[in-house]
Protein backbone atom coordinates (compact mmCIF):
# COMPACT_ATOMS: atom_id res chain seq x y z
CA UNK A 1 13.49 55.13 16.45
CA UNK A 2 17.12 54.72 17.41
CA UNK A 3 18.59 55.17 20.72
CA UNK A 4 21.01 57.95 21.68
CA UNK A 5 23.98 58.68 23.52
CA UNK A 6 22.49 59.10 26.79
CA UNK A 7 19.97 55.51 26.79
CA UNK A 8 16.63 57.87 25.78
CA UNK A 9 15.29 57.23 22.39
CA UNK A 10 14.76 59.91 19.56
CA UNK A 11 10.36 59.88 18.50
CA UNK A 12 11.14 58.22 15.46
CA UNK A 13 8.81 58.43 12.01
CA UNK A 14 6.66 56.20 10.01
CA UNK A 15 8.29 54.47 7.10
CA UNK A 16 7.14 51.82 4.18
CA UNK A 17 7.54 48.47 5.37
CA UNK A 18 10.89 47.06 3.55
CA UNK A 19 14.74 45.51 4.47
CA UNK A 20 16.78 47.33 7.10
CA UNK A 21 20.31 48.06 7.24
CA UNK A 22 22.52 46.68 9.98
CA UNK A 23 26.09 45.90 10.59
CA UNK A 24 27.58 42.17 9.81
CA UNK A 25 28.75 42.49 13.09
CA UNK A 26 25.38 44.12 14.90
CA UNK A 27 25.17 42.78 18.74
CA UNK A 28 21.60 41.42 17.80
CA UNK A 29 23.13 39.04 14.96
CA UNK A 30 26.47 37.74 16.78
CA UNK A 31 25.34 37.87 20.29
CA UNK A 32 21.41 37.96 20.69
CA UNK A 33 21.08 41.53 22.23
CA UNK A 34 17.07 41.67 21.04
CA UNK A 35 13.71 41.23 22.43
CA UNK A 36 10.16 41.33 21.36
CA UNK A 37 6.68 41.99 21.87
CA UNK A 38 3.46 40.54 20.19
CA UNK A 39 -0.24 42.35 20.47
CA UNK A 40 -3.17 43.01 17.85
CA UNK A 41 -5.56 45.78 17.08
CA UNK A 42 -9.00 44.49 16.76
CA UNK A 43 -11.92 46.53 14.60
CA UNK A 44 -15.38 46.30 17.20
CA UNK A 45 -18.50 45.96 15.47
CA UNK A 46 -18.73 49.42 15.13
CA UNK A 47 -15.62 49.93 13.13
CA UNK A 48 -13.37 51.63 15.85
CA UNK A 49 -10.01 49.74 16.49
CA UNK A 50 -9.07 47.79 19.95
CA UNK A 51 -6.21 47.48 21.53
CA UNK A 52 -5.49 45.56 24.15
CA UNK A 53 -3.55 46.77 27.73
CA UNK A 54 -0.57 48.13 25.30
CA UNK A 55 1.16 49.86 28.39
CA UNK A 56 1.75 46.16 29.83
CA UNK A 57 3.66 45.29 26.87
CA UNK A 58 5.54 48.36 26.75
CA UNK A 59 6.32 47.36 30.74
CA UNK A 60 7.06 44.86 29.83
CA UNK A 61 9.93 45.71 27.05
CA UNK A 62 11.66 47.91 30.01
CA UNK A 63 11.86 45.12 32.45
CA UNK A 64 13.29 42.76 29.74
CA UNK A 65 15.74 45.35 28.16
CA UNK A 66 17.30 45.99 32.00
CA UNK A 67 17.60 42.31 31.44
CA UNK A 68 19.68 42.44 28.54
CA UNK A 69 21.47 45.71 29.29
CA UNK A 70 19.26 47.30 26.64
CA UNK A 71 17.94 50.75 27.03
CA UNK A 72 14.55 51.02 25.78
CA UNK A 73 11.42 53.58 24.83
CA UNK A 74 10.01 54.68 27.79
CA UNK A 75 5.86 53.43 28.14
CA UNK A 76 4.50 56.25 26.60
CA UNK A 77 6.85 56.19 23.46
CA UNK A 78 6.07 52.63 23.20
CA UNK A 79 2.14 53.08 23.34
CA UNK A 80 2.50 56.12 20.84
CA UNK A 81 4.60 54.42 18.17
CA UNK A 82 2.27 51.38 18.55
CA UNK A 83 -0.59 53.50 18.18
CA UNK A 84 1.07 55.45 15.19
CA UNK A 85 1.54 52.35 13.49
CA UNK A 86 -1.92 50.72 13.95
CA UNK A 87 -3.12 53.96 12.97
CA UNK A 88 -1.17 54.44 9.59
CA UNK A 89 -1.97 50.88 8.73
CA UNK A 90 -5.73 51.12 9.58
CA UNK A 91 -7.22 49.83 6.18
CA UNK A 92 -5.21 46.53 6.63
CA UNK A 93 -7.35 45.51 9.94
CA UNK A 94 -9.50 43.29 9.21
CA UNK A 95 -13.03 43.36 9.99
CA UNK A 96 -15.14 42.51 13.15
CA UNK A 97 -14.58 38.53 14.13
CA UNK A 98 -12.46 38.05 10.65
CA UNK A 99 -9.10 38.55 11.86
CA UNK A 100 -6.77 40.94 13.59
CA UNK A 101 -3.70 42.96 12.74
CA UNK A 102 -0.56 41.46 14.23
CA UNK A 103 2.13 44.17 16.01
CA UNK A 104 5.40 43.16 16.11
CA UNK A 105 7.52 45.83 18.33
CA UNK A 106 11.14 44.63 18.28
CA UNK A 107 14.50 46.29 20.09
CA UNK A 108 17.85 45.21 18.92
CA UNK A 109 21.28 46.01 19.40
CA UNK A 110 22.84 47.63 16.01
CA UNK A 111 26.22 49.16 16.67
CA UNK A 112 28.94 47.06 15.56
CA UNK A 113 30.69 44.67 18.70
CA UNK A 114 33.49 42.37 18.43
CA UNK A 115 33.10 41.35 22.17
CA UNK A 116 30.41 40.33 24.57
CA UNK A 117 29.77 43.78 25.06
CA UNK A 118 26.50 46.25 24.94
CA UNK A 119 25.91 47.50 21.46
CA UNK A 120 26.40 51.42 21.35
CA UNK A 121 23.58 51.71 19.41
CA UNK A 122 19.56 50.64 19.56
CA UNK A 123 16.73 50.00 17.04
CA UNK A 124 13.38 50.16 18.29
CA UNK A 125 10.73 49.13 15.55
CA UNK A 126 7.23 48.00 15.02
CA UNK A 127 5.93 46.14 11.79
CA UNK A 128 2.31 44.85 11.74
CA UNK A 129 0.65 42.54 9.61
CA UNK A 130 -3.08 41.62 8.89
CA UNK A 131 -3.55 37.80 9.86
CA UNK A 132 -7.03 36.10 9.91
CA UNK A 133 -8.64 34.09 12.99
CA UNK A 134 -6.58 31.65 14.00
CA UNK A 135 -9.95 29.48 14.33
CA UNK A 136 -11.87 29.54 11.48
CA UNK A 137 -15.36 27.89 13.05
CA UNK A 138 -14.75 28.45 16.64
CA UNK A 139 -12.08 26.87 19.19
CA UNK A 140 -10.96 23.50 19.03
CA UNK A 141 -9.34 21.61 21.98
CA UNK A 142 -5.67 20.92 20.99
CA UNK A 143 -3.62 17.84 21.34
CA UNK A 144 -0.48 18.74 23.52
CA UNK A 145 2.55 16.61 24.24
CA UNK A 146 4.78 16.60 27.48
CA UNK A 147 8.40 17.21 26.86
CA UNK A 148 10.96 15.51 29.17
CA UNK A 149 14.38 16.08 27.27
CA UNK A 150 14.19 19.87 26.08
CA UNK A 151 14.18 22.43 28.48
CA UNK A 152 12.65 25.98 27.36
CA UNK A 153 14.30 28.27 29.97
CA UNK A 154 16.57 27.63 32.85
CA UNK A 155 16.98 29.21 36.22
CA UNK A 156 19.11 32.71 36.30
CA UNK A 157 18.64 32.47 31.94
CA UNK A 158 16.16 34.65 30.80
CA UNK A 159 13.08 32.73 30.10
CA UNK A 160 10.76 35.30 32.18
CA UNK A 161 11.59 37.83 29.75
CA UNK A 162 10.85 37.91 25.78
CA UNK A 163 14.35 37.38 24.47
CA UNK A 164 14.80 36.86 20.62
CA UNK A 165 17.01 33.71 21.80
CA UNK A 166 14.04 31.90 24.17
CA UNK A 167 12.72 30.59 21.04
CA UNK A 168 15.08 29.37 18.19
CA UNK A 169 15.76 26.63 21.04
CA UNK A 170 12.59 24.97 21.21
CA UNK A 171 11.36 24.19 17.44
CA UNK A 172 13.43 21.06 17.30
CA UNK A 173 11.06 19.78 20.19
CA UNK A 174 8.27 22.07 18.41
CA UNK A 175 9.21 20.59 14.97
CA UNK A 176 9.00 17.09 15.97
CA UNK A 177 5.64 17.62 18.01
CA UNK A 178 3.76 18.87 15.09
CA UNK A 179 5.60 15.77 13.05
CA UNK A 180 3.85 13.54 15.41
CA UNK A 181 0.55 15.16 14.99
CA UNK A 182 0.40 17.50 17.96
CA UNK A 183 -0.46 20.86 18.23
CA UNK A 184 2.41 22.23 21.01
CA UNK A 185 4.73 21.11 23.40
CA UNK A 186 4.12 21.68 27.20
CA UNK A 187 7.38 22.11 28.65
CA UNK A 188 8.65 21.04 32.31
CA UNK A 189 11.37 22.54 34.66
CA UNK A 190 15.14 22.29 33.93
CA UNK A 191 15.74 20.82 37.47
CA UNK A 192 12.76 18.36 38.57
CA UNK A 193 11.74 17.39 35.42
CA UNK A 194 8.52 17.46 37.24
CA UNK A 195 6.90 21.03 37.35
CA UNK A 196 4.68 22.39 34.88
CA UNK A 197 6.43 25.73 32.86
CA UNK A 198 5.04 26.97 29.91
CA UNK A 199 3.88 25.80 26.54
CA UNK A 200 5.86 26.70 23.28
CA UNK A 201 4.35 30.58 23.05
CA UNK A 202 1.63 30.31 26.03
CA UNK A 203 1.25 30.04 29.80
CA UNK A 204 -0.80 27.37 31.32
CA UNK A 205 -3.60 26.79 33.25
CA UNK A 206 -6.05 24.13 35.36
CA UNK A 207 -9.13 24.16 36.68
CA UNK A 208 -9.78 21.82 39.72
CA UNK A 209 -13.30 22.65 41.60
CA UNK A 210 -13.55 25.86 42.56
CA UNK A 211 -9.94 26.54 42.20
CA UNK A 212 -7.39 27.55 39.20
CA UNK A 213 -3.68 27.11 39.01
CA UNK A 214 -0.93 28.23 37.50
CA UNK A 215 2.93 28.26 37.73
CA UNK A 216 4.41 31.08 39.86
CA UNK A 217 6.33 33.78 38.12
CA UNK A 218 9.81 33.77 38.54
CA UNK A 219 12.80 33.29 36.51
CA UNK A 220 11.71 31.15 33.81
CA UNK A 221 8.07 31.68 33.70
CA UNK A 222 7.26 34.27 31.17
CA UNK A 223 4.33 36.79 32.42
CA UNK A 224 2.11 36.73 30.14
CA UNK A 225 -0.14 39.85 29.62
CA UNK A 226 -3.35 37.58 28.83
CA UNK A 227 -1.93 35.61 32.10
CA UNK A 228 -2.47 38.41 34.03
CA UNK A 229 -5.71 39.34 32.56
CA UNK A 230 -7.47 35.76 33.41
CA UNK A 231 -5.87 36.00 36.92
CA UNK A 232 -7.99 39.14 37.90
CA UNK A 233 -10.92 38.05 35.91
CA UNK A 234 -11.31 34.71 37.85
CA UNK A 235 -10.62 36.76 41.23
CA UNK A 236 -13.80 38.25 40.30
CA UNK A 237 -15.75 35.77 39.38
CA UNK A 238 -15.29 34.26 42.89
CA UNK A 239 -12.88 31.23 41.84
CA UNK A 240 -9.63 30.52 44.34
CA UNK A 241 -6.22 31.27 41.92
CA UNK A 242 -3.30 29.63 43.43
CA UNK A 243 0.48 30.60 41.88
CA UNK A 244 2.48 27.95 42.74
CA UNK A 245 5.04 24.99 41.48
CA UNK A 246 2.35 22.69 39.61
CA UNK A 247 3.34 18.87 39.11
CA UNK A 248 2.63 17.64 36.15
CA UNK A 249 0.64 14.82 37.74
CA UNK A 250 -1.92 17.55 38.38
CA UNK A 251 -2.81 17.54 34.64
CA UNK A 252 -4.35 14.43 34.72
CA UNK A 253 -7.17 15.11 37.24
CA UNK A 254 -7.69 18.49 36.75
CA UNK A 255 -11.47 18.81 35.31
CA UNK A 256 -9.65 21.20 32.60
CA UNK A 257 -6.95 22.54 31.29
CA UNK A 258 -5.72 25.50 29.16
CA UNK A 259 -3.34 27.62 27.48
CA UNK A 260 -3.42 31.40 27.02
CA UNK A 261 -1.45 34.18 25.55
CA UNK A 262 -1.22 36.83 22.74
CA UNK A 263 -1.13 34.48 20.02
CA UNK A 264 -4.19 31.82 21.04
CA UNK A 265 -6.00 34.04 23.31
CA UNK A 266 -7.74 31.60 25.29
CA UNK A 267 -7.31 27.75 24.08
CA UNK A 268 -8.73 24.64 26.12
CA UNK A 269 -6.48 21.54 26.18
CA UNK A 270 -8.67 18.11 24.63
CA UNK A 271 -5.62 15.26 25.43
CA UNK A 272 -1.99 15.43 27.05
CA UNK A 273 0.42 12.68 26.14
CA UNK A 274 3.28 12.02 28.27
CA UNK A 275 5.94 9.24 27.81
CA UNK A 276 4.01 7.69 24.95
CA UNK A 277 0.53 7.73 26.73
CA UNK A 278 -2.27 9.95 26.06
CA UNK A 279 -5.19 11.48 29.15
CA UNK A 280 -8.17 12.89 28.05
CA UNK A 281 -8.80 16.21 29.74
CA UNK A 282 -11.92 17.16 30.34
CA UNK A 283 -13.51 20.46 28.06
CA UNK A 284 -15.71 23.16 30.10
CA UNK A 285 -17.98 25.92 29.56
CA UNK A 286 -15.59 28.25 31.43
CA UNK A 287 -12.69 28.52 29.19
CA UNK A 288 -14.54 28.07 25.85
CA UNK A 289 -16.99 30.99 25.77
CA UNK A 290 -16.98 32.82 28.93
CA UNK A 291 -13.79 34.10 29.52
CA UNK A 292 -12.65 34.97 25.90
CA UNK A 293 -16.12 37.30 26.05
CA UNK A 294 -14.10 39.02 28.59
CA UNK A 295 -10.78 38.94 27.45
């Protein structure tokens, strides 16, 4: 769907997956005027097909796009031409516990710019693809490094929001990570150097006692849907969730520690390396199996 005069957005149609057209001198290409969004569709056991708290992410594509002086689909066109496309594509979802189909809803600016100015035109598209489990065999613990020279997002940037931009500047430290044999990069604050942010595509989390913490939203912590989700199921369960700046010290005698977001779902953390020396974290029951049941 493309956007019109006025900042609403026209319903749109299905199409065949294949190239689009857009100006050499789009907005999104010369100046970065895009975000995106990531969810699946899921087939249950009984063949219907999941989705999961789609209106957040559509939220959450308005509160960016204000961001980025974007206008975007309002909640309900976003959940519709989500649904639309999950539904169109429904013989590429995999089956129960052998996959899921990947959305990819993306708004860009299209109209040609020659200044750092708002595009005067916007693209609002979905593609999916079918991808398998991202754990063949169940979860593993991953190997994480700290990084103390890259930043991921900076205060009054836009690293709470999902700006196409956020991530072409982290693979070098991604890149050399998975060189090294790790599985992501756990990323501090831009000022400190000290406070625990995000990893690569994930929030993070650690369990201490009765009590599980996480970085406080703000302007460079992205709020993750799954984030969200784990927050109000551990309310429930009866553990203590505390927001807050987390030093990274905490990592090290936390009794566990965890990642979370669209991608991984739920992922515990096995060892943390930072400046050249590895900890051992320790791997519980309560991120493993419960709370992906849940989730």
């Amino acid at each position: 769907m493309k956007s019109c005069k006025d900042g609403s957005f026209s319903n749109g149609g299905l199409r065949q997956y294949g190239n689009i057209e857009i100006s050499p001198s789009a907005a999104v290409l010369n100046y970065g005027q895009g975000i995106i969004e990531n969810l699946k569709a899921y087939k249950n056991k009984n063949g219907s097909i999941i989705l999961f708290r789609v209106e957040e992410n559509g939220l959450r594509m308005r509160v960016g796009a204000d961001r980025m002086c974007m206008p975007a689909p309002t909640i309900e066109q976003f959940v519709e031409a989500v649904t639309s496309t999950v539904s169109a594509n429904e013989r590429w979802v995999p089956p129960s516990n052998k996959g899921f189909l990947h959305v990819q809803p993306l708004l860009m600016g299209n109209g040609p710019v020659l200044s750092l100015i708002p595009a005067p035109e916007f693209i609002f598209l979905i593609y999916v693809t079918p991808v398998r489990n991202y754990f063949e065999g169940g979860l593993k613990p991953i190997n994480v490094v700290v990084e103390n020279d890259i930043h991921r997002a900076t205060l009054g940037g836009v690293g709470n929001i999902k700006a196409i931009g956020n991530y072409a500047g982290i693979m070098k430290a991604q890149a050399k990570a998975k060189a090294n044999g790790f599985s992501d990069v756990l990323y501090l604050d831009s000022i400190h150097n000290r406070y625990l942010e995000e990893f690569s595509t994930a929030n993070v989390f650690i369990v201490k006692d009765n009590t599980i913490s996480t970085p406080v939203l703000g302007r460079t912590i992205l709020p993750g849907i799954t984030r969200k989700s784990i927050i109000e199921i551990a309310h429930r369960q009866g553990f203590k969730v505390e927001e807050r700046l987390v030093p990274v010290e905490e990592l090290f005698d936390a009794d566990e520690v965890f990642c979370c977001g669209n991608a991984v779902c739920v992922l515990p953390v096995g060892s943390i390396t930072l400046n050249g020396k590895s900890y051992i974290t320790i791997y519980v029951k309560w991120c493993a199996t419960e709370l992906p049941e849940r989730l």
